[in-house]
Protein backbone atom coordinates (compact mmCIF):
# COMPACT_ATOMS: atom_id res chain seq x y z
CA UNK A 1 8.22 -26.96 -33.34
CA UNK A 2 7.14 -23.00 -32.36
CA UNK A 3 5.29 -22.29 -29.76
CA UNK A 4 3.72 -18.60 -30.61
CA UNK A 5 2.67 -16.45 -27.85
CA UNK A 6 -1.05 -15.84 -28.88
CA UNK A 7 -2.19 -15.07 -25.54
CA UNK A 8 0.64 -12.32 -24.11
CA UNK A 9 0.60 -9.04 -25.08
CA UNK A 10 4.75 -9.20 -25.33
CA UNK A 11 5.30 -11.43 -28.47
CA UNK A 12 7.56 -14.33 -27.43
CA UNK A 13 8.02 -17.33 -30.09
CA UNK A 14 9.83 -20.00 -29.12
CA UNK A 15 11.73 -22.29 -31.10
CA UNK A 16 13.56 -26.15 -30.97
CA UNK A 17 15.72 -27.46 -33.66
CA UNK A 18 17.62 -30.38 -33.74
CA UNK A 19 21.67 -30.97 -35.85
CA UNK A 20 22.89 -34.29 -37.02
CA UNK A 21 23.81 -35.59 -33.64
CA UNK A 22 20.66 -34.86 -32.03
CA UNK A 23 21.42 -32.16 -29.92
CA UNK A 24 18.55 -29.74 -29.61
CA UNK A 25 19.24 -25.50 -29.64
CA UNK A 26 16.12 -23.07 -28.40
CA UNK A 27 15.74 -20.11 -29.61
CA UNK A 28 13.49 -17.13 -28.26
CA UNK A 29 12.44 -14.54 -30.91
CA UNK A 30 11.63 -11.05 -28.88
CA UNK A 31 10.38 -8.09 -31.03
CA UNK A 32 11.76 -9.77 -34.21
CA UNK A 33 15.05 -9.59 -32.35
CA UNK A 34 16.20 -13.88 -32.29
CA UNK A 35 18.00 -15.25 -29.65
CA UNK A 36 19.69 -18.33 -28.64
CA UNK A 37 18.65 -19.30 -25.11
CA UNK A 38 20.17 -22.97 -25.29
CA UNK A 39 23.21 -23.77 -28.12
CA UNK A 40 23.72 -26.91 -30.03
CA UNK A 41 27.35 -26.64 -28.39
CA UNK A 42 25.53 -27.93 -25.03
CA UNK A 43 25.15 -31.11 -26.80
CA UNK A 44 21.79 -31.46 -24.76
CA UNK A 45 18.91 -33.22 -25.70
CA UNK A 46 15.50 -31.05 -24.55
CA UNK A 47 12.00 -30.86 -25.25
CA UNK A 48 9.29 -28.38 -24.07
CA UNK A 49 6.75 -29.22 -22.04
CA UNK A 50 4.99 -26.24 -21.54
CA UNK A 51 4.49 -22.67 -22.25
CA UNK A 52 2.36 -20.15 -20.48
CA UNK A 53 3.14 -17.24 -18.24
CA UNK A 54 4.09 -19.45 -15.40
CA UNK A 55 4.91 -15.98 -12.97
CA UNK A 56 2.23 -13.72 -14.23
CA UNK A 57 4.72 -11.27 -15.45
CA UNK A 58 2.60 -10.87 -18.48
CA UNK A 59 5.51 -12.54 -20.51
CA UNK A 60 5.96 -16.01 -21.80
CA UNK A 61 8.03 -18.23 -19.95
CA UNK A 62 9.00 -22.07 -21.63
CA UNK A 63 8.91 -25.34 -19.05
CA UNK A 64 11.78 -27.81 -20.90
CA UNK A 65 12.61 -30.87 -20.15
CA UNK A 66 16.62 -32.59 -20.46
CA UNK A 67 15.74 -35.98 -21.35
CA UNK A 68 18.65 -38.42 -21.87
């Protein structure tokens, strides 16, 4: 699942992928730069609710939820 930042005028896309023992791992790509905001080594199971700029910082923030 991406979310794509259509709407900023900083490019944000968010990924979530999930291994073989359904832990999930988000990644941000900034400026084609990726980075991993939330390992698989967490062993959390997440799923985003929401993105938007939530502090009108002109950049795209990501709402997650840890659901169990």
């Amino acid at each position: 699942m991406k979310f794509p930042s259509q709407f900023f005028s900083n490019s944000i896309e968010y990924s979530i992928t999930q291994n073989a023992d359904y832990h999930d791992e988000i990644k941000a790509v900034v400026n084609n730069k990726e980075f991993t905001l939330i390992p698989y080594e967490d062993e959390l199971c997440l799923r985003i609710v929401r993105s938007d700029d939530f502090n009108n910082d002109e950049h795209e923030d990501l709402l997650v939820k840890h659901i169990t």
